[in-house]
C-alpha atoms as a PDB file:
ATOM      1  CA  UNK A   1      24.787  12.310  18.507  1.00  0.00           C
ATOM      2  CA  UNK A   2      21.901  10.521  20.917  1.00  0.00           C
ATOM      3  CA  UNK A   3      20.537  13.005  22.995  1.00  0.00           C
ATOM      4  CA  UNK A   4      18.117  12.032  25.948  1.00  0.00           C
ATOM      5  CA  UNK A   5      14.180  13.468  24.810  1.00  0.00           C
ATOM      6  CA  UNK A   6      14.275  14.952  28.492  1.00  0.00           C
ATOM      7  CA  UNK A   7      16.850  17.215  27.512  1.00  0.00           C
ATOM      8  CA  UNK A   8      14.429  20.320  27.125  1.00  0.00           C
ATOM      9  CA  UNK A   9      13.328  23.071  28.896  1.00  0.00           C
ATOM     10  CA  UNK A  10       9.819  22.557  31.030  1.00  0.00           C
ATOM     11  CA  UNK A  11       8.426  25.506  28.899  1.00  0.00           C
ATOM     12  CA  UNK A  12       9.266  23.841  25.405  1.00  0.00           C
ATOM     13  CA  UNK A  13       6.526  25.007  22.982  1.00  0.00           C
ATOM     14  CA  UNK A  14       5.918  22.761  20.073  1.00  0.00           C
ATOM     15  CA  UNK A  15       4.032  24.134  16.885  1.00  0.00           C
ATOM     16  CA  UNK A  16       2.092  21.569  15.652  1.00  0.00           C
ATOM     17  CA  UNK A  17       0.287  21.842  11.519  1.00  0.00           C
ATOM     18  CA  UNK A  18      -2.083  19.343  10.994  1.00  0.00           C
ATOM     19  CA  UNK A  19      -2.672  18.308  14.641  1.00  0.00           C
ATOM     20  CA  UNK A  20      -6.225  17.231  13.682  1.00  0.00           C
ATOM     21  CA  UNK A  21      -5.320  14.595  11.045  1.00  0.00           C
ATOM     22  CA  UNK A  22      -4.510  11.184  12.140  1.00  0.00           C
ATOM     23  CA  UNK A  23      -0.806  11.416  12.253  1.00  0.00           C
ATOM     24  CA  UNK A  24      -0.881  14.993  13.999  1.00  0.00           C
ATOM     25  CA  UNK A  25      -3.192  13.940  17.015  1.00  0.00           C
ATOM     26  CA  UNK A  26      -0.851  11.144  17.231  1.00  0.00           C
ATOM     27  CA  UNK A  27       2.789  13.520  17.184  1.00  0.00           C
ATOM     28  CA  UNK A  28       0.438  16.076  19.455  1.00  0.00           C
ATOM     29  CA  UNK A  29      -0.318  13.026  21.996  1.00  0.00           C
ATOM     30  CA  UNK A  30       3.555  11.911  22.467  1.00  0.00           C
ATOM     31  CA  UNK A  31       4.545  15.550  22.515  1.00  0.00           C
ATOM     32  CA  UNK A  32       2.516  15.977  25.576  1.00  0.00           C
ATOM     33  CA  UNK A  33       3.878  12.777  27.027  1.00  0.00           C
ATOM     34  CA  UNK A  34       6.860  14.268  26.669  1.00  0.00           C
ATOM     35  CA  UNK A  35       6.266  17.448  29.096  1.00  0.00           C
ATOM     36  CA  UNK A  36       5.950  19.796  26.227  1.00  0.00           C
ATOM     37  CA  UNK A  37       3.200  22.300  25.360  1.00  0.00           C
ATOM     38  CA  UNK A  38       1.561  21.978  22.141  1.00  0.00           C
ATOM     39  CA  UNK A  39      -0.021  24.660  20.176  1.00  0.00           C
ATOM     40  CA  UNK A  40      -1.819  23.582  17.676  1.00  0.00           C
ATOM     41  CA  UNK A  41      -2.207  26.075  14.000  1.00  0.00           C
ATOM     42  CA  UNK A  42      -5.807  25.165  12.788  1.00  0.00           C
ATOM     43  CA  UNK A  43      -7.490  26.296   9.889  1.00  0.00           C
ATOM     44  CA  UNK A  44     -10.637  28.569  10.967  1.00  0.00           C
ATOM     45  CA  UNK A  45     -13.449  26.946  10.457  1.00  0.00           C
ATOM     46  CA  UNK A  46     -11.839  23.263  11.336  1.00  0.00           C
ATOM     47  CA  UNK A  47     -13.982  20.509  12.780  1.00  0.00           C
ATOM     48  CA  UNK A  48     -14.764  21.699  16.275  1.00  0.00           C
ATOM     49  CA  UNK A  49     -15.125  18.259  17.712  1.00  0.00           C
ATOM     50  CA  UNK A  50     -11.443  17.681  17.044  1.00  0.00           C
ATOM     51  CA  UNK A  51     -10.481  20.889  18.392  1.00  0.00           C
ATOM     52  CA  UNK A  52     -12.651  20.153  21.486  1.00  0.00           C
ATOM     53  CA  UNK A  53     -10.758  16.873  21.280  1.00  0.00           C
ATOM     54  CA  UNK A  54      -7.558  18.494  21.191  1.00  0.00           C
ATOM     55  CA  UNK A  55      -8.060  21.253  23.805  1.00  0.00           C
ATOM     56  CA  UNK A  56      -9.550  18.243  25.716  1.00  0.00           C
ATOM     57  CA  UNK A  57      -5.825  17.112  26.005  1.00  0.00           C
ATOM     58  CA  UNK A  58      -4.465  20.316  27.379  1.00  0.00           C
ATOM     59  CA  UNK A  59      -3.054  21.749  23.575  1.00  0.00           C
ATOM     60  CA  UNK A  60      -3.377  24.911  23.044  1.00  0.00           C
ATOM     61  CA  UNK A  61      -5.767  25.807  19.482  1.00  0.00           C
ATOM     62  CA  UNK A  62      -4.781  28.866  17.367  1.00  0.00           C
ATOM     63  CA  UNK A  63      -7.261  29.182  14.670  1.00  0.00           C
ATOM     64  CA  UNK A  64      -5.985  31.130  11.286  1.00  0.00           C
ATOM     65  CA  UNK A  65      -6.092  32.043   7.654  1.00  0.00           C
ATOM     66  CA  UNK A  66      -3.748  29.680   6.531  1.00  0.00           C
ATOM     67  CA  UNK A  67      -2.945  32.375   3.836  1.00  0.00           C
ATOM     68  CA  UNK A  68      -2.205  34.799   6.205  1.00  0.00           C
ATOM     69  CA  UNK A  69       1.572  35.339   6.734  1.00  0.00           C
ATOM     70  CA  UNK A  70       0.886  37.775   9.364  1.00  0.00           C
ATOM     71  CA  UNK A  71      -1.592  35.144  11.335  1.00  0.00           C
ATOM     72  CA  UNK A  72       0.907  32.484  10.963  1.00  0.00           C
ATOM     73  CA  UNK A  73       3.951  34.119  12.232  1.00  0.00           C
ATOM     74  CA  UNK A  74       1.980  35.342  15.298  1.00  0.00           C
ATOM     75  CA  UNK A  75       0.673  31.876  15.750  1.00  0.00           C
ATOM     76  CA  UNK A  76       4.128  30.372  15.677  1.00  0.00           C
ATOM     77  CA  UNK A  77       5.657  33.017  18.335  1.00  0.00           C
ATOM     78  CA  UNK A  78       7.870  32.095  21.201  1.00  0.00           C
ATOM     79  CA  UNK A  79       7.309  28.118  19.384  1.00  0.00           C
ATOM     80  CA  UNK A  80      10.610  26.133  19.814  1.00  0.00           C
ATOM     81  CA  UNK A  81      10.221  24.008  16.722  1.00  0.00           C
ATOM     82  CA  UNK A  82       7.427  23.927  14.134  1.00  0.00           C
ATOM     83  CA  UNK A  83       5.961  20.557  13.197  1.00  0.00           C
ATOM     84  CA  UNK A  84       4.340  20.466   9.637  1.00  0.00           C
ATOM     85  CA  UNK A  85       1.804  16.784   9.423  1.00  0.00           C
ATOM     86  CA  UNK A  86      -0.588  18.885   6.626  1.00  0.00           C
ATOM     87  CA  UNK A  87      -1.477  16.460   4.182  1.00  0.00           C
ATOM     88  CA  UNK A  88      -3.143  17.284   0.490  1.00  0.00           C
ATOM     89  CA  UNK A  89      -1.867  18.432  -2.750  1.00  0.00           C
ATOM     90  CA  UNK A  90      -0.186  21.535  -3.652  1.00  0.00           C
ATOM     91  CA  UNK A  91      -1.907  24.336  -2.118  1.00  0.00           C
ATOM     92  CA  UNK A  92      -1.338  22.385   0.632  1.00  0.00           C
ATOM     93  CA  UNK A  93       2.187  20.856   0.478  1.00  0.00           C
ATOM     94  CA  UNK A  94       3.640  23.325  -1.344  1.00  0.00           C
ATOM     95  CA  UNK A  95       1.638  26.536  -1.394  1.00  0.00           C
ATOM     96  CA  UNK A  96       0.426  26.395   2.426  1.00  0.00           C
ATOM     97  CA  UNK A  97       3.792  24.971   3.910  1.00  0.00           C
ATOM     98  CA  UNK A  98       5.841  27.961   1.974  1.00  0.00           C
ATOM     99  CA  UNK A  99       3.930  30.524   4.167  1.00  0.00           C
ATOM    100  CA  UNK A 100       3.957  28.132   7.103  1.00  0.00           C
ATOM    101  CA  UNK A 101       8.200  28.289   7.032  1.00  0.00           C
ATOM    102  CA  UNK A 102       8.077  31.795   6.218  1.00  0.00           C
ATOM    103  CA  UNK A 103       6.044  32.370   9.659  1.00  0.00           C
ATOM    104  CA  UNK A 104       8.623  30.663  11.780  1.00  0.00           C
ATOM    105  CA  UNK A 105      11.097  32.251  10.134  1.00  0.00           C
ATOM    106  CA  UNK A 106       9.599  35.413  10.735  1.00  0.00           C
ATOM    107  CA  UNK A 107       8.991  34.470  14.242  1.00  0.00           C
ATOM    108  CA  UNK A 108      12.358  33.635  14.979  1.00  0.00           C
ATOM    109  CA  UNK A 109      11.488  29.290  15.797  1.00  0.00           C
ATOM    110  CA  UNK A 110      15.040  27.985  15.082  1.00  0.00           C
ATOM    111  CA  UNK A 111      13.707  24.640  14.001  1.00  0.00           C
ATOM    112  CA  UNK A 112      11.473  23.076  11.150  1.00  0.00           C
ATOM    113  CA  UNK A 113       9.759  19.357  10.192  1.00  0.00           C
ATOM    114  CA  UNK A 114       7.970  19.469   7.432  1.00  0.00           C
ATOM    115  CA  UNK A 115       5.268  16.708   6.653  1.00  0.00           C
ATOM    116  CA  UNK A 116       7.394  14.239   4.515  1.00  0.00           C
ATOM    117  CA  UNK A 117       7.101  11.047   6.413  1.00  0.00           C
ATOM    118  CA  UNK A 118       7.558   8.961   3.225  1.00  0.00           C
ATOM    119  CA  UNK A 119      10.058   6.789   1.684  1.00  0.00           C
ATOM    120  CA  UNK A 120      13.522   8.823   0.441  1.00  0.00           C
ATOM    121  CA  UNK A 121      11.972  10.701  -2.352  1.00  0.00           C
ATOM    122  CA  UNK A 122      15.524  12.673  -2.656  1.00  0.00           C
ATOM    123  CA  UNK A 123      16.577   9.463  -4.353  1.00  0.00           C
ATOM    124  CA  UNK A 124      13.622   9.657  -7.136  1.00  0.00           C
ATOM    125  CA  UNK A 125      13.850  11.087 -10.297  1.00  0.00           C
ATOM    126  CA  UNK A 126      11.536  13.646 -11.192  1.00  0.00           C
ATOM    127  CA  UNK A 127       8.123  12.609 -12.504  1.00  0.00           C
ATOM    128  CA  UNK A 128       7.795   8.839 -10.530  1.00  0.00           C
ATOM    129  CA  UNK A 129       5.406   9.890  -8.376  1.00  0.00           C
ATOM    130  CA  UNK A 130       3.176  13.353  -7.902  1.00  0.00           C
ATOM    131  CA  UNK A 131       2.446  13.711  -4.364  1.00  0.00           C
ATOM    132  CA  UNK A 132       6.576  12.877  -3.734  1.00  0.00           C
ATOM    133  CA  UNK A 133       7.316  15.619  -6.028  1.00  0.00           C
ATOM    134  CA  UNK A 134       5.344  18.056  -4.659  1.00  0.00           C
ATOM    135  CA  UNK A 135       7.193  17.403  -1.485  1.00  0.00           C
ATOM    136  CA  UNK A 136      10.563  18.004  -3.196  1.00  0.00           C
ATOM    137  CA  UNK A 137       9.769  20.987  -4.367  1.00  0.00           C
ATOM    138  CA  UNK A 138       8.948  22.465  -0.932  1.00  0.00           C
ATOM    139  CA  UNK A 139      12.468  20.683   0.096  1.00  0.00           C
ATOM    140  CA  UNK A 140      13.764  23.297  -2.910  1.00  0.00           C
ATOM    141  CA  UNK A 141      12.191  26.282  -1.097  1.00  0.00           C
ATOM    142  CA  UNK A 142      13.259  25.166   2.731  1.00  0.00           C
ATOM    143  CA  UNK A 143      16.373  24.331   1.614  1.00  0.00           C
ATOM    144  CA  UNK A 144      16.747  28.322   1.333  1.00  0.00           C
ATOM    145  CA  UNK A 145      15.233  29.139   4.484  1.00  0.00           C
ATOM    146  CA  UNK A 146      17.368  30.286   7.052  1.00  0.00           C
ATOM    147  CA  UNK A 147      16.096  27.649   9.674  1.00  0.00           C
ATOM    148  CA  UNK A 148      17.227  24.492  10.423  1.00  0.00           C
ATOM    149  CA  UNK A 149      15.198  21.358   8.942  1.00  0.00           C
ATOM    150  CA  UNK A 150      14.879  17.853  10.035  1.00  0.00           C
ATOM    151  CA  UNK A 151      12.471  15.576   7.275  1.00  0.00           C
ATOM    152  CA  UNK A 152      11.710  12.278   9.214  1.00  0.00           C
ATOM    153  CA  UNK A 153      11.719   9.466   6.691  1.00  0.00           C
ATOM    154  CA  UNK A 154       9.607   6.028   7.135  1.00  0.00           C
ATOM    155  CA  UNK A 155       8.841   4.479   4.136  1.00  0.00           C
ATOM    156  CA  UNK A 156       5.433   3.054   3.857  1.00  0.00           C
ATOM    157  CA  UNK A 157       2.923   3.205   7.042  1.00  0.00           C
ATOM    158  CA  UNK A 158       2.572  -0.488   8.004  1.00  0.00           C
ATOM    159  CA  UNK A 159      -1.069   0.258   8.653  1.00  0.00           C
ATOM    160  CA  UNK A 160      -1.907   0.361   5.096  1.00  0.00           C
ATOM    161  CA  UNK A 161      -1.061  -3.596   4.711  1.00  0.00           C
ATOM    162  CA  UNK A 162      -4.176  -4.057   6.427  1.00  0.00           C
ATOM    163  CA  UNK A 163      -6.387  -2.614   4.568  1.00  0.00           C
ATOM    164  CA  UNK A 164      -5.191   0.503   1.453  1.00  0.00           C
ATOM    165  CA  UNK A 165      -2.230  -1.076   0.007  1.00  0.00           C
ATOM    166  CA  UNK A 166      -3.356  -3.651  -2.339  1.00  0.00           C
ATOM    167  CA  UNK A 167      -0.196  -6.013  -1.449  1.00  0.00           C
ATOM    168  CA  UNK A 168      -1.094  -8.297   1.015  1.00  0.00           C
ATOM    169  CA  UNK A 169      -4.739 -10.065  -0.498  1.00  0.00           C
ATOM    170  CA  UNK A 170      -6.261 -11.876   2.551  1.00  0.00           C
ATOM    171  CA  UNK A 171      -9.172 -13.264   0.929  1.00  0.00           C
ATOM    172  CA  UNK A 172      -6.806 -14.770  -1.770  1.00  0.00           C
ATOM    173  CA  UNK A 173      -4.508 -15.730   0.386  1.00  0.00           C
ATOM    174  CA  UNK A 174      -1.874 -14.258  -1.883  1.00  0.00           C
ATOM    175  CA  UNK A 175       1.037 -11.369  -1.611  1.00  0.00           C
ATOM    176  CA  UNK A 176       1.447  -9.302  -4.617  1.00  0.00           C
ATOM    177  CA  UNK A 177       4.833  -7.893  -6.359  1.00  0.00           C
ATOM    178  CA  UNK A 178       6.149  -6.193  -9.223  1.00  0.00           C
ATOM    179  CA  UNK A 179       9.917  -7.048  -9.790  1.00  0.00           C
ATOM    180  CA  UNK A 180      12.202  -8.727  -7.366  1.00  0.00           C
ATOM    181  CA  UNK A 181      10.663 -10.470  -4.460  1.00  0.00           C
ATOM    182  CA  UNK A 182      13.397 -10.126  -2.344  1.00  0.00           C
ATOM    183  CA  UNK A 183      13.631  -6.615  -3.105  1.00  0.00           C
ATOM    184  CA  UNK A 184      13.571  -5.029   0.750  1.00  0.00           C
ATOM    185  CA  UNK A 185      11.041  -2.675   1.738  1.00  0.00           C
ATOM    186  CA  UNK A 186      10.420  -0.170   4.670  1.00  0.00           C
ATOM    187  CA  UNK A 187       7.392   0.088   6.699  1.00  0.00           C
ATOM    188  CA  UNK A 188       6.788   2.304   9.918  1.00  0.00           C
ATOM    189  CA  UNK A 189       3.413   2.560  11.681  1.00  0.00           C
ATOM    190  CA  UNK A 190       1.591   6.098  12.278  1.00  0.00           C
ATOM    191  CA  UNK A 191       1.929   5.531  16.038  1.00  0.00           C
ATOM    192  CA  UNK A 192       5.354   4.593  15.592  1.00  0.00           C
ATOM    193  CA  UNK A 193       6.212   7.781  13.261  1.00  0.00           C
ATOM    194  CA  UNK A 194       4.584  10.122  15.575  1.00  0.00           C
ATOM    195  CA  UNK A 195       6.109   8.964  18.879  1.00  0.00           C
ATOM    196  CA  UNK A 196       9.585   9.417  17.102  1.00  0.00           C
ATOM    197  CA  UNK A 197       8.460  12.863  15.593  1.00  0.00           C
ATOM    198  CA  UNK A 198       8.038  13.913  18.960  1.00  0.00           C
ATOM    199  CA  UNK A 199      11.210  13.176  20.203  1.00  0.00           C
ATOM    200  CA  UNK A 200      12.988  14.513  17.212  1.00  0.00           C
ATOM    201  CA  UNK A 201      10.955  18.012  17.580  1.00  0.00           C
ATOM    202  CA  UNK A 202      12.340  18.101  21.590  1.00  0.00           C
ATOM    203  CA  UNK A 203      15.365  17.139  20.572  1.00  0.00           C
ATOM    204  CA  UNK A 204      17.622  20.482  19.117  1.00  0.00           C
ATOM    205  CA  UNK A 205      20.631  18.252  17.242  1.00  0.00           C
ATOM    206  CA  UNK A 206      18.434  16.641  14.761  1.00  0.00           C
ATOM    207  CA  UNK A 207      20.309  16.204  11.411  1.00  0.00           C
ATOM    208  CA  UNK A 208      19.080  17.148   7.809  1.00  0.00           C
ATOM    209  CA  UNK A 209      17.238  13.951   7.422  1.00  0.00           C
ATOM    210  CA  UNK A 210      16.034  10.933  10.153  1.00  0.00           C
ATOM    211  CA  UNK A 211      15.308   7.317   8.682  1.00  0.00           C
ATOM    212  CA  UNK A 212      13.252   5.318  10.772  1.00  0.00           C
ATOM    213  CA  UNK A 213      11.706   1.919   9.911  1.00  0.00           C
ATOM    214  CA  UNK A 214       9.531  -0.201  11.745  1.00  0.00           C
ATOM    215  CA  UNK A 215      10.199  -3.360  10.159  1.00  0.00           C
ATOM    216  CA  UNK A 216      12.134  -4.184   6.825  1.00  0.00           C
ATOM    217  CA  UNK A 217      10.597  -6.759   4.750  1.00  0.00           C
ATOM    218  CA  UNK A 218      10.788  -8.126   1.370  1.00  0.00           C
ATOM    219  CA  UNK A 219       7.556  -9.296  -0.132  1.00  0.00           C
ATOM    220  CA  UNK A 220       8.748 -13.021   0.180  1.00  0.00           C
ATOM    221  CA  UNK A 221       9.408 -11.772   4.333  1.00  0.00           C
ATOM    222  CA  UNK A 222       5.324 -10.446   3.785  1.00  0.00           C
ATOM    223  CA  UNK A 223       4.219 -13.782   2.857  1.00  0.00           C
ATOM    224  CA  UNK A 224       6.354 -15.447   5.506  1.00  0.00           C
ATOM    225  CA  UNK A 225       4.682 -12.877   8.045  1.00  0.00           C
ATOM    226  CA  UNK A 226       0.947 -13.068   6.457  1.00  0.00           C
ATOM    227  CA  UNK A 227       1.269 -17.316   7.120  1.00  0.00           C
ATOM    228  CA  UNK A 228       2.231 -17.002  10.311  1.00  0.00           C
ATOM    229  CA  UNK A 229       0.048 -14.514  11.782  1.00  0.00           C
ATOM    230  CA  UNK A 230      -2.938 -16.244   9.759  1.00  0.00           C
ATOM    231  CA  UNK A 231      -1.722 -20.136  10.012  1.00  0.00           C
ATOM    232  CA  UNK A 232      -2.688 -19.914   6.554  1.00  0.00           C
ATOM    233  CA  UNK A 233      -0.279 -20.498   3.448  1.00  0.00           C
ATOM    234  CA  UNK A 234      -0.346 -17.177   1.726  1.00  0.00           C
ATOM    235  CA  UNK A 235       1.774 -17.528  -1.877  1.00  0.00           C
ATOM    236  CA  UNK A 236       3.475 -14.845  -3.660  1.00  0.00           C
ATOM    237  CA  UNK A 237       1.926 -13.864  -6.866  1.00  0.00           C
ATOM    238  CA  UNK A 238       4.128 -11.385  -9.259  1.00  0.00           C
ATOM    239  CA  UNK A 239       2.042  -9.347 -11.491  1.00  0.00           C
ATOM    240  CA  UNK A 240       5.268  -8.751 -13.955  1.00  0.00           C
ATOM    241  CA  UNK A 241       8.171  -6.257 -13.863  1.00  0.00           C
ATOM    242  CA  UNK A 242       8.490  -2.692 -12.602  1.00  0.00           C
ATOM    243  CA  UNK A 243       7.616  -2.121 -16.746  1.00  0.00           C
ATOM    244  CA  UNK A 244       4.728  -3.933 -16.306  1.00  0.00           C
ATOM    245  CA  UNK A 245       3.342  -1.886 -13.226  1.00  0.00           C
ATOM    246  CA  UNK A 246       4.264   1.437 -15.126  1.00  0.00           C
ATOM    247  CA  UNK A 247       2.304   0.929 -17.729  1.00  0.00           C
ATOM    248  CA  UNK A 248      -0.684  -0.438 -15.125  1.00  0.00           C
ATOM    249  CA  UNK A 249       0.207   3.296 -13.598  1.00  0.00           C
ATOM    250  CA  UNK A 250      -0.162   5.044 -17.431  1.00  0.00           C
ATOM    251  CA  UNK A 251      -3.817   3.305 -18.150  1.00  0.00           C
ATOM    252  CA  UNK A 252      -4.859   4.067 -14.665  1.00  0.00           C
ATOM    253  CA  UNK A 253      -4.321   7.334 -15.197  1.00  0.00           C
ATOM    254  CA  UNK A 254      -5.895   7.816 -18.328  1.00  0.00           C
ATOM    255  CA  UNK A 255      -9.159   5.790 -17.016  1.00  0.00           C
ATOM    256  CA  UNK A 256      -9.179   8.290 -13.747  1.00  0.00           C
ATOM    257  CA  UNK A 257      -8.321  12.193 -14.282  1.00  0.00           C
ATOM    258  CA  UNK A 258      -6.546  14.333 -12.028  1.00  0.00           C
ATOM    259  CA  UNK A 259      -8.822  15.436  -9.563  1.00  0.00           C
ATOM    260  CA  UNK A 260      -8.345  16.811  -6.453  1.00  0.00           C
ATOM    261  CA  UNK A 261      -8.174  13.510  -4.629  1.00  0.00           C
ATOM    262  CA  UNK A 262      -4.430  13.044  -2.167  1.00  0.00           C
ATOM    263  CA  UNK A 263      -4.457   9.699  -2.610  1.00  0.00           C
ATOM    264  CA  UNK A 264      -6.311   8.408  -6.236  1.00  0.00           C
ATOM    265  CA  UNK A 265      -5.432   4.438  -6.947  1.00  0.00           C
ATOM    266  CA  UNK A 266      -2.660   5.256  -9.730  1.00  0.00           C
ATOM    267  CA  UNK A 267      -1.002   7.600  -6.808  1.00  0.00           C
ATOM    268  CA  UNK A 268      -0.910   4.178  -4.569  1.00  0.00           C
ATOM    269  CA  UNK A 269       0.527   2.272  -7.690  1.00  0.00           C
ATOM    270  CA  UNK A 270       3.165   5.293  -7.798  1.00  0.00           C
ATOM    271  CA  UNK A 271       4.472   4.241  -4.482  1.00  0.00           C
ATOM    272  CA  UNK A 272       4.500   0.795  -4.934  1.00  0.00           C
ATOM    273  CA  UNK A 273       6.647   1.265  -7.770  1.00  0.00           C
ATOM    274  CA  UNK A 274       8.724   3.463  -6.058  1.00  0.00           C
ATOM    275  CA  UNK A 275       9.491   1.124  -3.135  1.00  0.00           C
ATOM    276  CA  UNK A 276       9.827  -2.349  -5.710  1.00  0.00           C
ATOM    277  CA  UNK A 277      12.529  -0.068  -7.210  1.00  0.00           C
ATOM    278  CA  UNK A 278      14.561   0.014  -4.317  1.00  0.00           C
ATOM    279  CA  UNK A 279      16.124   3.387  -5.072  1.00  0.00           C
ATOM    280  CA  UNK A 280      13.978   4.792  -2.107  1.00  0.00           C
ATOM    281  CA  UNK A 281      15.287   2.378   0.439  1.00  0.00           C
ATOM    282  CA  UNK A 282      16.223   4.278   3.960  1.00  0.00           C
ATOM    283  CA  UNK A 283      19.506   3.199   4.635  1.00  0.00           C
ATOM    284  CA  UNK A 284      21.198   4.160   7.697  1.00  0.00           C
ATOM    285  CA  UNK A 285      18.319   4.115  10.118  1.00  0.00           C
ATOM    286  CA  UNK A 286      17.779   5.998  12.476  1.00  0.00           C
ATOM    287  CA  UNK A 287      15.960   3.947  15.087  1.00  0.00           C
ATOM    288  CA  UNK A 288      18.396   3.471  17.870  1.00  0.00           C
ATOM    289  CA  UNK A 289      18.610   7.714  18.397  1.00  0.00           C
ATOM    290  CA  UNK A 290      16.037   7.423  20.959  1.00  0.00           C
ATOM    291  CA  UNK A 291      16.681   4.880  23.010  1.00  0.00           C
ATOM    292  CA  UNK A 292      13.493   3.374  24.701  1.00  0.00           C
ATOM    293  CA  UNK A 293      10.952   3.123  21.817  1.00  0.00           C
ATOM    294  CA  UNK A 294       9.154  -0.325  20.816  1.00  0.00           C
ATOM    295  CA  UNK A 295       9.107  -0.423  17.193  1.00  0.00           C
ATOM    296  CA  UNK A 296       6.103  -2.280  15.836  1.00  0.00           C
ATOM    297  CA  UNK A 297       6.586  -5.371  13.488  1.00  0.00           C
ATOM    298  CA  UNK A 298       4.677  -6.151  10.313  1.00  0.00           C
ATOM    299  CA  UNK A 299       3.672  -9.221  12.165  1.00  0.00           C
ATOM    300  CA  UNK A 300       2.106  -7.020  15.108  1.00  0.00           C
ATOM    301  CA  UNK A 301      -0.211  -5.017  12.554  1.00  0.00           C
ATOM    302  CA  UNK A 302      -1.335  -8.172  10.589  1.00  0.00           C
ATOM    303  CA  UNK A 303      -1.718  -9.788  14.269  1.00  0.00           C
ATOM    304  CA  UNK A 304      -4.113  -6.998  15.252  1.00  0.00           C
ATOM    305  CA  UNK A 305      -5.770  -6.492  12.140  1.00  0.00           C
END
């Protein structure tokens, strides 16, 4: 069911975790766009330039203990939906988020998004990727929550191509794979994600689980893309099979601890795995639910990089 993101009342209060992240000012922006009011759950002591940044904008700031249930639950009061972007590892995802859904539940918000935003991890089996399993073992504990939960799926952000993701090598003029290089993949810029959390958050028939993608290309389509934006002939280059890239993932490991880094190099090689596999692939999409959104190519973010 397509229901128009206008379809709310003037006095719609959003919750928003994580609003001063990248992805949360973003989702905090578009709600605001949208004719909603934003109160944003900070952690006390946050960077007060992004909280002036934010109150700047008209959102309201709640500052809290983020281990405080009692805190929490106050913060999310009279909130219509909470919106989880927190990003980090377990007492984060897991630990932080638990008592975050526990305060709206105590507060009586009928609706939840956690901060998934990832490729279908529900597909994965256990033990393919760490910061993906962290994220499914919240899913085990919301699952039990009597709330309703929407997890907006996007694959890969197409603003790591520029840039994080070591796939596209401009320098070498060269596009990287492990596997099949037609195998599709799903990419979905931050901008992109957040304008269509927003709508989902206003919008009170949301589904389980949204799909959105961007653009869906194969990494023969990202060499196609990369030579046209550039007018220079990129070539594919496959480092070996998906065997190959987990043992790459093994050494890696054993080279570079676990530490308390989100996002170490092996955890990047995790997801690149993951997608070449194709058992993450987000299939239906969601994109047409709200109608009126531009979504942005891979050959828009190369364009601009």
């Amino acid at each position: 069911m397509t229901t128009n993101i206008r379809d709310y009342p003037d006095n719609t209060t959003i919750i928003l975790a994580g609003a001063t992240g990248n992805l949360g000012g973003r989702i905090a922006r578009s709600l605001l766009e949208r004719g909603a009011r934003v109160r944003a759950i900070v952690r006390r002591g946050s960077d007060k330039n992004k909280i002036a940044a934010l109150q700047h904008q008209d959102v309201s700031i709640v500052e809290v203990d983020y281990k405080s249930l009692s805190e929490l639950t106050e913060a999310c009061s009279g909130g219509a939906c909470v919106v989880s972007a927190l990003s980090g590892l377990r007492e984060v995802i897991v630990d932080a988020q638990t008592l975050l859904l526990q305060a709206a539940v105590g507060a009586g918000v009928s609706r939840f998004i956690p901060s998934d935003y990832a490729i279908d991890f529900t597909k994965l089996p256990p033990g393919t990727n760490r910061n993906l399993d962290l994220r499914q073992e919240f899913h085990d504990r919301l699952h039990e929550a009597p709330i309703a939960a929407t997890s907006i799926l996007n694959g890969m952000f197409t603003d790591l191509l520029t840039g994080q993701a070591p796939v596209i090598l401009f320098p070498l003029k060269r596009v990287v794979y492990w596997g099949d290089a037609d195998q599709l993949l799903d990419f979905t810029t931050i901008a992109d994600t957040a304008t269509f959390t927003a709508a989902a958050a206003l919008d009170p028939t949301t589904p389980r689980y949204l799909r959105i993608a961007g653009d869906v290309l194969s990494a023969s389509g990202l060499r196609a893309a990369a030579s046209e934006v550039t007018g220079k002939d990129f070539k594919l280059l496959r480092v070996g099979g998906l065997g190959t890239l987990d043992t790459l993932i093994k050494i890696t490991r054993k080279l570079l601890p676990e530490s308390e880094e989100v996002f170490p190099p092996w955890q990047g090689m995790q997801y690149l795995r993951n997608m070449f596999s194709g058992l993450p692939k987000l299939e239906p999409l969601d994109n047409d639910r709200y109608p009126g959104m531009h979504w942005t190519s891979v050959r828009e973010v190369l364009a601009a990089r």
